[in-house]
N, C-alpha and C. Protein backbone atom coordinates (compact mmCIF):
# COMPACT_ATOMS: atom_id res chain seq x y z
N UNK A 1 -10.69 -22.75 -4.83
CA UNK A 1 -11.78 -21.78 -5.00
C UNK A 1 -11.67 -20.71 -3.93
N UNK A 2 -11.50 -19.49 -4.23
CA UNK A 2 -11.63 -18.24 -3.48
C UNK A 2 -12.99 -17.69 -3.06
N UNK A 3 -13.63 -18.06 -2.17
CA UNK A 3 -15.00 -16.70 -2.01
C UNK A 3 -15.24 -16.21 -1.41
N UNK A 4 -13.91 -15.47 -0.96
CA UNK A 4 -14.19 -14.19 -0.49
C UNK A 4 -14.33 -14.33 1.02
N UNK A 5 -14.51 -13.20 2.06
CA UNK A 5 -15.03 -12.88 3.24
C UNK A 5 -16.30 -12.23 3.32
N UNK A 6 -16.84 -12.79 4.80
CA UNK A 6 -18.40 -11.62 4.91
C UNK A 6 -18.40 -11.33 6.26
N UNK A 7 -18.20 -10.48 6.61
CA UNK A 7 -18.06 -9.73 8.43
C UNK A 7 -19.67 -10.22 8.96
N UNK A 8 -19.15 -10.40 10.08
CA UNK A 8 -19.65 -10.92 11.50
C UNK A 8 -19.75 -9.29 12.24
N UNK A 9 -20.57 -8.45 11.49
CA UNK A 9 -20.74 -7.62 12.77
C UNK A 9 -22.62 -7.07 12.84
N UNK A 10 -23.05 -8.27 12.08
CA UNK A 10 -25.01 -7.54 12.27
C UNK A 10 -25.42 -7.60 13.94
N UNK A 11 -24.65 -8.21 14.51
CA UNK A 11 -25.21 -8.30 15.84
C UNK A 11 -24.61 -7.71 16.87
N UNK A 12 -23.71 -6.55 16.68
CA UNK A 12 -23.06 -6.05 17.21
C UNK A 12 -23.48 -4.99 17.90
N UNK A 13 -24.50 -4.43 17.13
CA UNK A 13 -25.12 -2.99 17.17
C UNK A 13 -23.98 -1.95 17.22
N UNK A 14 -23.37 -1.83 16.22
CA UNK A 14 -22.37 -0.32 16.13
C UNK A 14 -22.80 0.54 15.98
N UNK A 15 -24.16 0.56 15.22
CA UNK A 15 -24.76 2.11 15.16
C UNK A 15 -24.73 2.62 16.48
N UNK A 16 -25.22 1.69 17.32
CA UNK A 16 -25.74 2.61 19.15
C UNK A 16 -23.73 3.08 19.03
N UNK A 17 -23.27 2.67 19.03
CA UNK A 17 -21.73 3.07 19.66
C UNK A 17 -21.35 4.23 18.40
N UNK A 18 -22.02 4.40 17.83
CA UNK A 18 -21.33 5.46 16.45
C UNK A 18 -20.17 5.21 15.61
N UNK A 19 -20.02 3.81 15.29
CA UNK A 19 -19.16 2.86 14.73
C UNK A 19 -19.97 2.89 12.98
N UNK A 20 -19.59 3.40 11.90
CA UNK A 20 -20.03 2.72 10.37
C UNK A 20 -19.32 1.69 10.29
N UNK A 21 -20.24 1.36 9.42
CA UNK A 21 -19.57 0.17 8.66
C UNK A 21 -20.24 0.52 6.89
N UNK A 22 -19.79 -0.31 5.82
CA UNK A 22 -19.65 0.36 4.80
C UNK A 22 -21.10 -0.65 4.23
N UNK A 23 -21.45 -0.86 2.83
CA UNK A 23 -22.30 -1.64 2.27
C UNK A 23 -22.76 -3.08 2.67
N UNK A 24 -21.08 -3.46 3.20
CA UNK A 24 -20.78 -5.11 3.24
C UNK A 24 -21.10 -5.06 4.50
N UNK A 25 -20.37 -4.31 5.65
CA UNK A 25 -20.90 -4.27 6.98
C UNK A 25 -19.49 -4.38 7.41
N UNK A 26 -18.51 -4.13 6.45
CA UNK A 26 -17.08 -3.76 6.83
C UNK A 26 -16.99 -2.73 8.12
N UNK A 27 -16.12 -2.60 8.70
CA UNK A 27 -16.11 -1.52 9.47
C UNK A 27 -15.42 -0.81 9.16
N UNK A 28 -15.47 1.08 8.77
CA UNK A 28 -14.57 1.84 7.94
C UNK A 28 -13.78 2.52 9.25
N UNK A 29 -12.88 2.51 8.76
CA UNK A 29 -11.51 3.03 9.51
C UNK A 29 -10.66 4.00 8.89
N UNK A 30 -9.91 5.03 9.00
CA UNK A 30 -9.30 6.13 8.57
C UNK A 30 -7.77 4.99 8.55
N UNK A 31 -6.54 5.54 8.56
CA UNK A 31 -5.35 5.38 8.41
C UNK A 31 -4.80 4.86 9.27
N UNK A 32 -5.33 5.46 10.38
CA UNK A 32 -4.55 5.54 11.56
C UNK A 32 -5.55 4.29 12.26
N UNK A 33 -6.27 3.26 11.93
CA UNK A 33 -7.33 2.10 12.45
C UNK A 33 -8.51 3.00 13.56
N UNK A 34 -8.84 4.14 13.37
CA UNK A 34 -9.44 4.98 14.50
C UNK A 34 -11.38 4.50 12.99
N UNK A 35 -11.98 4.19 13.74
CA UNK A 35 -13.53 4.41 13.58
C UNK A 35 -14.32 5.61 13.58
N UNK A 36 -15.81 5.59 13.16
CA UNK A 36 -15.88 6.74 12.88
C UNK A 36 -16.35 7.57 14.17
N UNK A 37 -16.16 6.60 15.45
CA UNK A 37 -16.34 7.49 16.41
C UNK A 37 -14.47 6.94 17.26
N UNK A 38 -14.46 7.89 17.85
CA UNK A 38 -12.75 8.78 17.91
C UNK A 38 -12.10 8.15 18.99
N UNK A 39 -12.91 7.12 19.91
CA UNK A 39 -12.34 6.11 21.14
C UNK A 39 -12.82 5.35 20.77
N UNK A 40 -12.97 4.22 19.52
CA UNK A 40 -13.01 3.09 19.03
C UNK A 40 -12.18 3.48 17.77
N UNK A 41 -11.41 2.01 17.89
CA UNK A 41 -10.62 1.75 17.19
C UNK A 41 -10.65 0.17 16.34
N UNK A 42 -10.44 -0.09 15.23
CA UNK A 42 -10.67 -1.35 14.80
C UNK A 42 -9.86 -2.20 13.84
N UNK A 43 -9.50 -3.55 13.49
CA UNK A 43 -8.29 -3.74 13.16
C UNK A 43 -8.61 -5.48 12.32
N UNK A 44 -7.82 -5.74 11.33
CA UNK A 44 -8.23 -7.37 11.14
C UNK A 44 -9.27 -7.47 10.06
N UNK A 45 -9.36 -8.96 9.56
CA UNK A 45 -10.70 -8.72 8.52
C UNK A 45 -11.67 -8.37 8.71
N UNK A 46 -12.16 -7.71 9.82
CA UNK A 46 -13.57 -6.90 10.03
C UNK A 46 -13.62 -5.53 9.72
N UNK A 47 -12.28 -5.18 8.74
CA UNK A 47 -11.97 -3.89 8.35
C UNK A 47 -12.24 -4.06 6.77
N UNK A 48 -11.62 -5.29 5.99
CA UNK A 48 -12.26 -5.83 5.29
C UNK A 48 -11.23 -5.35 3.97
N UNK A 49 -9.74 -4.72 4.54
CA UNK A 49 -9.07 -4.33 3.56
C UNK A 49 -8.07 -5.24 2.70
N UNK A 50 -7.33 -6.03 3.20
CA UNK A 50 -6.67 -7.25 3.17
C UNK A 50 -6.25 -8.00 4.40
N UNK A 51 -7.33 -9.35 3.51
CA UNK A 51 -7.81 -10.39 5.22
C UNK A 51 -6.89 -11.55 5.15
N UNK A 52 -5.43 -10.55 5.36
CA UNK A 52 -4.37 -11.82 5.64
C UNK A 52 -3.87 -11.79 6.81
N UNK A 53 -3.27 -12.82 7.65
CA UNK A 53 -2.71 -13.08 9.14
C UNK A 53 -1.95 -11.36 9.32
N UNK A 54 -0.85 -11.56 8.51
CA UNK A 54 -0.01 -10.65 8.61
C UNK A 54 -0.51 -9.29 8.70
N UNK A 55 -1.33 -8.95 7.79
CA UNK A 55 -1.88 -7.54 7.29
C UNK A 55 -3.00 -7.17 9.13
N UNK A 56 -3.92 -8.48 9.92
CA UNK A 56 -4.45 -8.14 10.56
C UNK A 56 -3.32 -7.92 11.95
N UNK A 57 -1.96 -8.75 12.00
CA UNK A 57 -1.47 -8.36 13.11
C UNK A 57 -0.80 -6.78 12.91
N UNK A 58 -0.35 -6.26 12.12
CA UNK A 58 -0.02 -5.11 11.78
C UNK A 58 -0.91 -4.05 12.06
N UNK A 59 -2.24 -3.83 11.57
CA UNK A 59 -3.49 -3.53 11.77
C UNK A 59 -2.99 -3.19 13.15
N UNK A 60 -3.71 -4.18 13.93
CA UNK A 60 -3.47 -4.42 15.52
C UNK A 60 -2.67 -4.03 16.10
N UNK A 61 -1.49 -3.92 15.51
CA UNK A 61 -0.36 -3.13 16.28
C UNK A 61 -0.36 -1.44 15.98
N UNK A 62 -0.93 -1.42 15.24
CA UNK A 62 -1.04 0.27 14.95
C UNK A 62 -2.26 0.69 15.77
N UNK A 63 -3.41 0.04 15.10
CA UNK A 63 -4.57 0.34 16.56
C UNK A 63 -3.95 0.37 17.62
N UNK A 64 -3.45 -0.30 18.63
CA UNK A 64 -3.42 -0.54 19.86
C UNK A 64 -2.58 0.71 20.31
N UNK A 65 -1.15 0.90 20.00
CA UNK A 65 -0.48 2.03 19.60
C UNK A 65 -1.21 3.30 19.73
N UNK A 66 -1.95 3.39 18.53
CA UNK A 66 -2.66 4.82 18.45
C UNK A 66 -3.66 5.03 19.52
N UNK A 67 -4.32 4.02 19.56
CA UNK A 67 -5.76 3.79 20.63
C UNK A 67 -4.79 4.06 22.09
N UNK A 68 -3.75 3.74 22.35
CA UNK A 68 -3.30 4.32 23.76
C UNK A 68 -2.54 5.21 24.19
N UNK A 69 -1.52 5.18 22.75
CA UNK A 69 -0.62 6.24 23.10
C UNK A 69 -0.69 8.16 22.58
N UNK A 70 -0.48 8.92 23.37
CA UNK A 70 -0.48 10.11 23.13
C UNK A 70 0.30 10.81 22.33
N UNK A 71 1.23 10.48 21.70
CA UNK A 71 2.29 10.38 20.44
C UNK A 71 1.77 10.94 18.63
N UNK A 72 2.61 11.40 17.91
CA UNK A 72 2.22 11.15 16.81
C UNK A 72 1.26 9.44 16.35
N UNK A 73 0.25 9.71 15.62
CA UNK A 73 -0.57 8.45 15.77
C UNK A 73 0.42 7.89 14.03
N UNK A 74 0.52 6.27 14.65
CA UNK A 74 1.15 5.79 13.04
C UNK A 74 -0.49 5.61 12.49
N UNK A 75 0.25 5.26 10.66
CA UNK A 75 -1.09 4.81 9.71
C UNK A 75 -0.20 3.56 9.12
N UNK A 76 -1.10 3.25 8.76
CA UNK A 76 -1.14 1.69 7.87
C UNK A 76 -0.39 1.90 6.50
N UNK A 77 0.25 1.34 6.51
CA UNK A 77 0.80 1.61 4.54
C UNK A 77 0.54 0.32 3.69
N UNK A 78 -0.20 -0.07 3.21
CA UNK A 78 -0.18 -1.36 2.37
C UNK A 78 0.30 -1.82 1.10
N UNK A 79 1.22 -0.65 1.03
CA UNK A 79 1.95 -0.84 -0.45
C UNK A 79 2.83 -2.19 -0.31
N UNK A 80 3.34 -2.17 0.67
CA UNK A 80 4.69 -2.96 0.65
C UNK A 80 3.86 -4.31 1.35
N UNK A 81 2.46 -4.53 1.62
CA UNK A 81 2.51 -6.05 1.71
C UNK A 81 2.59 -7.18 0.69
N UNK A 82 2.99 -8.38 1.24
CA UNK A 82 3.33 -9.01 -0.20
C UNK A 82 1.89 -10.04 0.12
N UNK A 83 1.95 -10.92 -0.56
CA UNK A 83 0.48 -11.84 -0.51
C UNK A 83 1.08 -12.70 -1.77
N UNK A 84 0.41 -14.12 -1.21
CA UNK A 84 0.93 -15.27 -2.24
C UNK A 84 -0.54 -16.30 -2.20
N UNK A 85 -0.47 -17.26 -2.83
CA UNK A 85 -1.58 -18.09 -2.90
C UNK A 85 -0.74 -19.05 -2.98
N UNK A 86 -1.05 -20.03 -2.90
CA UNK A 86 0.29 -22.29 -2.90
C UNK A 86 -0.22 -22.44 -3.55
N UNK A 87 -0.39 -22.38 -5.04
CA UNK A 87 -0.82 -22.74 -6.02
C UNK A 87 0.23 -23.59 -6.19
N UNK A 88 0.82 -24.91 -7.36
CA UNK A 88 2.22 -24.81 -8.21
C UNK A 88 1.78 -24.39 -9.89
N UNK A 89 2.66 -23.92 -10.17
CA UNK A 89 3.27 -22.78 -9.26
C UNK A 89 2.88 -21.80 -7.97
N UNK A 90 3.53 -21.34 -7.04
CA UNK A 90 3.20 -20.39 -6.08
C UNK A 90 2.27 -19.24 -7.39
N UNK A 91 1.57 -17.88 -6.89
CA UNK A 91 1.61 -16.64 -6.98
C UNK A 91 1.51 -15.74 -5.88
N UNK A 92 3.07 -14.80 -6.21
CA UNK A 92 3.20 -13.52 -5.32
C UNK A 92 2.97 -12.51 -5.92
N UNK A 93 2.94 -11.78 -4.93
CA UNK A 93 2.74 -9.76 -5.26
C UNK A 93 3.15 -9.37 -4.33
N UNK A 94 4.17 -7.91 -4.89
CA UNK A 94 4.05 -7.10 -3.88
C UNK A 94 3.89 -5.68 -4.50
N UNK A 95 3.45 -4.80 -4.26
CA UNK A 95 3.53 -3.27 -5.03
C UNK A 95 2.19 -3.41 -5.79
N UNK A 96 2.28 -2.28 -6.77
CA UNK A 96 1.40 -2.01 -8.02
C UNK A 96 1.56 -3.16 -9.08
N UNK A 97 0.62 -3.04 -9.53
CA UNK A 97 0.64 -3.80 -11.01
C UNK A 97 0.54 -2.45 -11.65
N UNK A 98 0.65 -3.20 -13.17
CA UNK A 98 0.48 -1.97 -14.35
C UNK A 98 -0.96 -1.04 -14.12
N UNK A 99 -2.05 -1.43 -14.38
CA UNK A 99 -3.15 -1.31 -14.38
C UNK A 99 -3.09 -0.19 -13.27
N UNK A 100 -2.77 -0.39 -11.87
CA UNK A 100 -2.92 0.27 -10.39
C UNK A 100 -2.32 1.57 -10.29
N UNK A 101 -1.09 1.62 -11.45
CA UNK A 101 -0.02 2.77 -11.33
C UNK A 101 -1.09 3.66 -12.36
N UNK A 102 -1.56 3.40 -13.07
CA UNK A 102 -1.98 4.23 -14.27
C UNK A 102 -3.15 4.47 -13.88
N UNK A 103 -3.97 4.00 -12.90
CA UNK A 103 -5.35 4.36 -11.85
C UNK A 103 -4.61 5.50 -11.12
N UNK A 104 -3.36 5.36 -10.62
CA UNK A 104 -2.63 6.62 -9.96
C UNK A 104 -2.04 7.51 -10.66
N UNK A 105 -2.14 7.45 -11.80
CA UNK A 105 -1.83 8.80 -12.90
C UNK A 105 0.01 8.61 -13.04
N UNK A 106 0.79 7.22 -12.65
CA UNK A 106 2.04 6.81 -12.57
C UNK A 106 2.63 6.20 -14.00
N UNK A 107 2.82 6.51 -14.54
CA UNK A 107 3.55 6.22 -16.13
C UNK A 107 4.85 4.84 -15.75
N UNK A 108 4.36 4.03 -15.84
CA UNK A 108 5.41 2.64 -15.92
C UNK A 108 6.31 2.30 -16.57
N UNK A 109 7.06 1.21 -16.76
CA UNK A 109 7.57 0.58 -17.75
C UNK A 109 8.12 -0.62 -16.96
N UNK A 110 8.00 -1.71 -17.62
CA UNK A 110 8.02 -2.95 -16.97
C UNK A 110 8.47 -4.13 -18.02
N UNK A 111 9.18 -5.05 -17.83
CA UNK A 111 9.52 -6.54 -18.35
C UNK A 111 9.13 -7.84 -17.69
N UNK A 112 9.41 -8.62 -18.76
CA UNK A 112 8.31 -10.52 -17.48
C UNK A 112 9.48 -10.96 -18.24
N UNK A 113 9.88 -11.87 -17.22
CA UNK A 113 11.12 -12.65 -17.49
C UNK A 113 9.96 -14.39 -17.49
N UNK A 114 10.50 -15.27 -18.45
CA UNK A 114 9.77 -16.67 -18.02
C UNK A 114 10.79 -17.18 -17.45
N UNK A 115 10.43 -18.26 -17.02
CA UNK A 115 11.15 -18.80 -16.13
C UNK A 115 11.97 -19.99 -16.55
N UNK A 116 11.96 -20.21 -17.90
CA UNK A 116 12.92 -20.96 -18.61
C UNK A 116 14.42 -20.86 -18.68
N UNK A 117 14.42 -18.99 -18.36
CA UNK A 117 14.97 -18.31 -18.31
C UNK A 117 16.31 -18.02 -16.89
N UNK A 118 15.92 -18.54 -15.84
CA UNK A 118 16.50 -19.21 -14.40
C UNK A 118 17.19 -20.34 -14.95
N UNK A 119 18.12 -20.34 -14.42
CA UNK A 119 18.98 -21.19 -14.10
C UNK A 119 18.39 -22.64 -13.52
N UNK A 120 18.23 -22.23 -11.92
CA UNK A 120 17.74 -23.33 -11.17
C UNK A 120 16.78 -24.11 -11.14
N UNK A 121 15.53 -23.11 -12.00
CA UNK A 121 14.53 -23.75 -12.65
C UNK A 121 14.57 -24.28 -13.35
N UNK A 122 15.25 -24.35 -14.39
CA UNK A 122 15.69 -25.69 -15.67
C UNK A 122 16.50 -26.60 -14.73
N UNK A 123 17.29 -26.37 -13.70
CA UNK A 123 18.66 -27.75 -12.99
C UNK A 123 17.06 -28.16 -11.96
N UNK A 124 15.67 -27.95 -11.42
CA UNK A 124 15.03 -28.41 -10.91
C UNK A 124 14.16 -29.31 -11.64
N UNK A 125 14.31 -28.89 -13.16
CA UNK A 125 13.40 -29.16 -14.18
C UNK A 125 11.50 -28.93 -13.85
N UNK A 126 11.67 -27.65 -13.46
CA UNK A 126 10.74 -26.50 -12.88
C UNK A 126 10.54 -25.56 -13.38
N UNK A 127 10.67 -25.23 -14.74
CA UNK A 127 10.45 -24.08 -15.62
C UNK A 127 9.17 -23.38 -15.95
N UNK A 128 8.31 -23.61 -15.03
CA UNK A 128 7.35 -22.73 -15.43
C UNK A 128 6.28 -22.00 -15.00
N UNK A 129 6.12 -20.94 -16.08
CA UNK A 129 6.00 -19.76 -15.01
C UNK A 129 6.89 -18.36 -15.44
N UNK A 130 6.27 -17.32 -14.40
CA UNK A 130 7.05 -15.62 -15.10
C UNK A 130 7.47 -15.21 -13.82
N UNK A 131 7.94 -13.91 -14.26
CA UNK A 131 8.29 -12.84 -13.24
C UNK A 131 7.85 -11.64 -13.90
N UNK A 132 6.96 -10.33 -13.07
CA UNK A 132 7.06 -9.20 -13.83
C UNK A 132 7.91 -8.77 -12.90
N UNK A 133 8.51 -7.03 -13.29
CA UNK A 133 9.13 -5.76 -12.76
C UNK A 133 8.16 -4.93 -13.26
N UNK A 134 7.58 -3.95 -12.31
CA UNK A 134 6.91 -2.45 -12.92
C UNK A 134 7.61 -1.28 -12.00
N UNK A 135 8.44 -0.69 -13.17
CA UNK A 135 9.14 -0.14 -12.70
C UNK A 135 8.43 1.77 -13.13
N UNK A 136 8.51 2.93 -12.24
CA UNK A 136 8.44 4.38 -12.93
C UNK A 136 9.03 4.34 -13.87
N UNK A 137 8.61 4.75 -14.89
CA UNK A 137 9.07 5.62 -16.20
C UNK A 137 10.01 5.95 -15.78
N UNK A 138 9.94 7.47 -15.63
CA UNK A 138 11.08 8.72 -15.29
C UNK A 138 12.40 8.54 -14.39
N UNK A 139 11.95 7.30 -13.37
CA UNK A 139 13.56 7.33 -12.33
C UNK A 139 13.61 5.75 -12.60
N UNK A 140 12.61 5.20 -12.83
CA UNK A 140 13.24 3.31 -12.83
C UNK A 140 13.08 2.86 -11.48
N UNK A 141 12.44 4.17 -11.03
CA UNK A 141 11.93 3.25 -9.24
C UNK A 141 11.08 1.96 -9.32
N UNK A 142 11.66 1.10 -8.86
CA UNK A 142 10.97 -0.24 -8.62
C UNK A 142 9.26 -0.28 -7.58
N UNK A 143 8.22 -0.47 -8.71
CA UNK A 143 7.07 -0.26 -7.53
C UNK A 143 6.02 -1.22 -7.58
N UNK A 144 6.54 -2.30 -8.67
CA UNK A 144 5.67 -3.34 -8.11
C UNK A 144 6.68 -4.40 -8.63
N UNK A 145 6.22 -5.83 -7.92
CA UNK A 145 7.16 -7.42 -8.48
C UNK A 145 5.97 -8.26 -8.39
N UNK A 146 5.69 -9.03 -9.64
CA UNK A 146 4.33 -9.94 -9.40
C UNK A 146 4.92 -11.57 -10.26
N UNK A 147 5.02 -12.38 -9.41
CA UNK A 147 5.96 -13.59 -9.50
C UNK A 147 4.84 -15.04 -10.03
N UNK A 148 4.77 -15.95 -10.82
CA UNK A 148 3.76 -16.65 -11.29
C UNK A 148 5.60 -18.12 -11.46
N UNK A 149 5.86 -19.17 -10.31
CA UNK A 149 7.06 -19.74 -10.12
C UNK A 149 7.26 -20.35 -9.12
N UNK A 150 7.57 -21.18 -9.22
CA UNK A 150 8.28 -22.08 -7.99
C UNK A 150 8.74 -21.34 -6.92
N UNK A 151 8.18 -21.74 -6.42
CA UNK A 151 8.90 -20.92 -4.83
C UNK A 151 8.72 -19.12 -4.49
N UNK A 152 7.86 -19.11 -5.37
CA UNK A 152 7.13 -17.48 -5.59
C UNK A 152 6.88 -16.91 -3.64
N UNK A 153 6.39 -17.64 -3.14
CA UNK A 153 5.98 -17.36 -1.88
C UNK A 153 7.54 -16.94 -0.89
N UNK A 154 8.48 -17.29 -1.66
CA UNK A 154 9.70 -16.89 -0.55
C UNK A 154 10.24 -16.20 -1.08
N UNK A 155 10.48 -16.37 -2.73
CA UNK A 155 11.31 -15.31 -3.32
C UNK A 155 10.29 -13.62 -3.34
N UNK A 156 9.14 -13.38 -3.03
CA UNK A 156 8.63 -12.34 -2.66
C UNK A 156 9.19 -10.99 -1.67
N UNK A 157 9.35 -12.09 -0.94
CA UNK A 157 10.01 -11.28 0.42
C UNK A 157 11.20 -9.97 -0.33
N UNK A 158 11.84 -10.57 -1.04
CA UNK A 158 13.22 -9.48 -1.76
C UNK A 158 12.86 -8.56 -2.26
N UNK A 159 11.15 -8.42 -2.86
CA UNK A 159 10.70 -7.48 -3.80
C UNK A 159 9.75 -6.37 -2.55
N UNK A 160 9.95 -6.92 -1.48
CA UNK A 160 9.48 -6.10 -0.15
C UNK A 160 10.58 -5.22 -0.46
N UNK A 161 11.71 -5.44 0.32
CA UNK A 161 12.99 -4.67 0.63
C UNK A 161 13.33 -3.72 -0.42
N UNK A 162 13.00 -4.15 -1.73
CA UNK A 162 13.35 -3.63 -2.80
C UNK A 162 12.35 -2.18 -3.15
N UNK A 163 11.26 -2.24 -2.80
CA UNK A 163 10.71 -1.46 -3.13
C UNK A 163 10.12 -0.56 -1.56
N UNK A 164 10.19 -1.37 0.22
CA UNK A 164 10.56 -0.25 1.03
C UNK A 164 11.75 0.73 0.89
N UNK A 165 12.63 -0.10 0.13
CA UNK A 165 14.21 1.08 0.05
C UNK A 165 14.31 1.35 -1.07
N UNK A 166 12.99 2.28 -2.09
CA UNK A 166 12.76 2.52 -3.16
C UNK A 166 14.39 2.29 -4.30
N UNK A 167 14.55 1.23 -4.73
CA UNK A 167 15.25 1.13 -5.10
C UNK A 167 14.97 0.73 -6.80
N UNK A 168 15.99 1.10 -7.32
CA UNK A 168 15.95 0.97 -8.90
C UNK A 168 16.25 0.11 -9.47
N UNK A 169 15.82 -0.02 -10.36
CA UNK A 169 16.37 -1.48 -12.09
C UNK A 169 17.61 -1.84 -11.34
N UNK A 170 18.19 -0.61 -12.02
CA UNK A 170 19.74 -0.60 -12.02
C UNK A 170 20.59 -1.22 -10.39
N UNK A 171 19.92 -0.66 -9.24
CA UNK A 171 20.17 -1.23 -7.88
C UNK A 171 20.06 -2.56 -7.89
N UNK A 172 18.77 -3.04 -8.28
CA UNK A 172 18.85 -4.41 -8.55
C UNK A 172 19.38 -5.29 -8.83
N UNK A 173 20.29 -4.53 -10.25
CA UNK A 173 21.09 -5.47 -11.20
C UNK A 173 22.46 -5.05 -10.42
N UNK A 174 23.11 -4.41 -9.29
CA UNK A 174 24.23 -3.89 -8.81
C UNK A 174 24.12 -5.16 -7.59
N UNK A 175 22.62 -5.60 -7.10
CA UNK A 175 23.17 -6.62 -6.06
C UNK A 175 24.02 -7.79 -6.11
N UNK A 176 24.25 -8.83 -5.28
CA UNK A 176 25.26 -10.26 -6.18
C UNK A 176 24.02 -10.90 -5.41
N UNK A 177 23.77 -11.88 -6.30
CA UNK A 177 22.88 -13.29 -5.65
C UNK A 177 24.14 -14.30 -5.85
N UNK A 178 23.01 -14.80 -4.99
CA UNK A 178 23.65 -16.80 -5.50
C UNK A 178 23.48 -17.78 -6.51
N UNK A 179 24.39 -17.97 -6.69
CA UNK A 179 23.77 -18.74 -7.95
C UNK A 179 24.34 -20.27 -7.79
N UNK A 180 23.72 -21.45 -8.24
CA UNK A 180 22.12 -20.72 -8.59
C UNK A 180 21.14 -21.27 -7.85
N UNK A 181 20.22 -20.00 -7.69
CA UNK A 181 18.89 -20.01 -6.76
C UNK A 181 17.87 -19.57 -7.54
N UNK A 182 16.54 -19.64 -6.99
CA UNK A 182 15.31 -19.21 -7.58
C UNK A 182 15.10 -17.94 -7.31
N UNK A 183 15.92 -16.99 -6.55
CA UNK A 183 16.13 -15.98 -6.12
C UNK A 183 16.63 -14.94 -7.15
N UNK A 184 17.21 -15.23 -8.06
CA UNK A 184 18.18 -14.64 -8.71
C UNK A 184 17.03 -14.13 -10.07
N UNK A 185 15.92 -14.69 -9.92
CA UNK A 185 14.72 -14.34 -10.82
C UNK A 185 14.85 -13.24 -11.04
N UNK A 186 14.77 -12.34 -9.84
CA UNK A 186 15.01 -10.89 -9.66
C UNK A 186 15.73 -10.59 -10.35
N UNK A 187 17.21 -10.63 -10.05
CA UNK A 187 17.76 -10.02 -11.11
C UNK A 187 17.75 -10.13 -12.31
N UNK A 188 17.48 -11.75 -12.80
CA UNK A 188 17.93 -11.55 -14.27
C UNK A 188 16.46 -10.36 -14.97
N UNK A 189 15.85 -10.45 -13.85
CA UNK A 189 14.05 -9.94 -14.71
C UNK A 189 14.49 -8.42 -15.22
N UNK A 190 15.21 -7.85 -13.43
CA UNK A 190 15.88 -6.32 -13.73
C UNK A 190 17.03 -5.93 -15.02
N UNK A 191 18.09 -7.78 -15.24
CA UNK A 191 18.68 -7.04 -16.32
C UNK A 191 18.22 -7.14 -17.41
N UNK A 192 16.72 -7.86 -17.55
CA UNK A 192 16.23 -7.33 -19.32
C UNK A 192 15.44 -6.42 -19.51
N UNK A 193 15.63 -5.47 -18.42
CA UNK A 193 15.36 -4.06 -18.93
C UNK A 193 16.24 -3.42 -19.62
N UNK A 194 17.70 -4.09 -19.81
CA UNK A 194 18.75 -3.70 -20.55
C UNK A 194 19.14 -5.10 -21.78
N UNK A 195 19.32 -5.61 -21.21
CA UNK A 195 20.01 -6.57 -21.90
C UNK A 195 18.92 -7.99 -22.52
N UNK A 196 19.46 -8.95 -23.57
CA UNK A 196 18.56 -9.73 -23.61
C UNK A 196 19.08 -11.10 -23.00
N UNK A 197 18.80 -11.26 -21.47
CA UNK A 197 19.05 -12.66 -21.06
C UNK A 197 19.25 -13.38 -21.54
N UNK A 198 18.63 -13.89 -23.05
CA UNK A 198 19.31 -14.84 -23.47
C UNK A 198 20.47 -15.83 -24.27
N UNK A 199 21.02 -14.31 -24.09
CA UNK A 199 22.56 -13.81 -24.74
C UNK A 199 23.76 -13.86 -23.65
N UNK A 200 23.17 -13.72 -22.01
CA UNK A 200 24.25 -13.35 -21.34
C UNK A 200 24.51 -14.96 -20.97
N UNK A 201 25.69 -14.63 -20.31
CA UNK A 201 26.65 -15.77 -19.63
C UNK A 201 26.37 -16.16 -17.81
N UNK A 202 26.67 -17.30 -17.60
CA UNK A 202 25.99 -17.56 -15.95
C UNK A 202 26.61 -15.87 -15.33
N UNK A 203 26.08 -15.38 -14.30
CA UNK A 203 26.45 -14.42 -13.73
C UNK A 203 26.54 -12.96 -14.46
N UNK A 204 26.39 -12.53 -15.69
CA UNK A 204 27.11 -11.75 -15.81
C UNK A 204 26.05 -10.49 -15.70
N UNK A 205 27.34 -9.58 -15.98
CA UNK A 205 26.55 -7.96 -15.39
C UNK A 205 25.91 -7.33 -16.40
């Protein structure tokens, strides 16, 4: 059962310091973790954006950064975090879903591979479960991977790299995996944007 977070800041008194906070009592922050007054800075689930370990040490490292140094100030990018739940199957994400790109006026096109479809998942006798790709329309830029599979929580990490080094279908299907791994999800997902997996041969291009 998921329910959610609720900030710990009624007793704080931020109004006296010129600190908002939003409906929930989030504390709102610009890009750069700066508050709405300009020498406070704020970072972590009391920001209330995504209240994961990772997402708050990042946070924190950009606050601290900006809050001291005199430099171009960094901002936060949260496209590329990934997030999983230990379900079994795992579920990962990283990027857009369909729905998120077309809230951004982004024209998609995307395939779900099941997982019958893996190799290693049938030799684990672990078949079940998907993979999406949402890939741009127009270039095939890779911009979201949303994994529902065994071992979803590690094989995530690839769909980071893949989509910080905006990379395409086609890039995808140009890497070599191992075979066979649960890893290789990826690719076969990228080559049935061309081909129908269940025609090809172990490995092929």
């Amino acid at each position: 059962m998921a329910t959610g977070i609720s900030p710990n800041t009624q007793a704080l008194n931020l109004k006296a310091g010129g600190v908002d906070v939003d409906e929930k009592g989030f504390v709102k922050t610009d890009k750069t973790m700066k508050t709405s007054n300009p020498k406070i800075y704020a970072a972590g689930d009391v920001v209330g954006r995504m209240p994961l370990v990772t997402v708050a040490a990042m946070e924190g490292a950009i606050a601290a950064e900006n809050a001291l140094g005199g430099g171009q100030a960094r901002k936060v990018d949260y496209t590329m975090t990934p997030r999983a739940i230990f379900t079994h199957p795992n579920v990962a994400s990283v990027g857009l879903t369909e729905r998120e790109a077309g809230e951004k006026g982004v024209k998609v096109i995307s395939r779900t591979l099941e997982m019958r479809h893996v190799p290693k998942a049938r030799a684990i006798r672990d078949a079940k479960g998907l993979i999406k790709i949402v890939a741009e329309a127009e270039t095939e830029r890779v911009i979201g991977i949303h994994i529902l599979a065994p071992e979803a929580a590690e094989v995530i990490h690839q769909g980071v790299l893949i989509i910080r080094n905006g990379m395409t279908v086609k890039d995808v299907i140009e890497k070599i995996d191992v075979y066979p791994t649960l890893s290789e999800m990826v690719k076969l997902c990228a080559q049935s944007f061309y081909k129908d997996i269940k025609k090809l041969s172990c490995c092929a291009e």
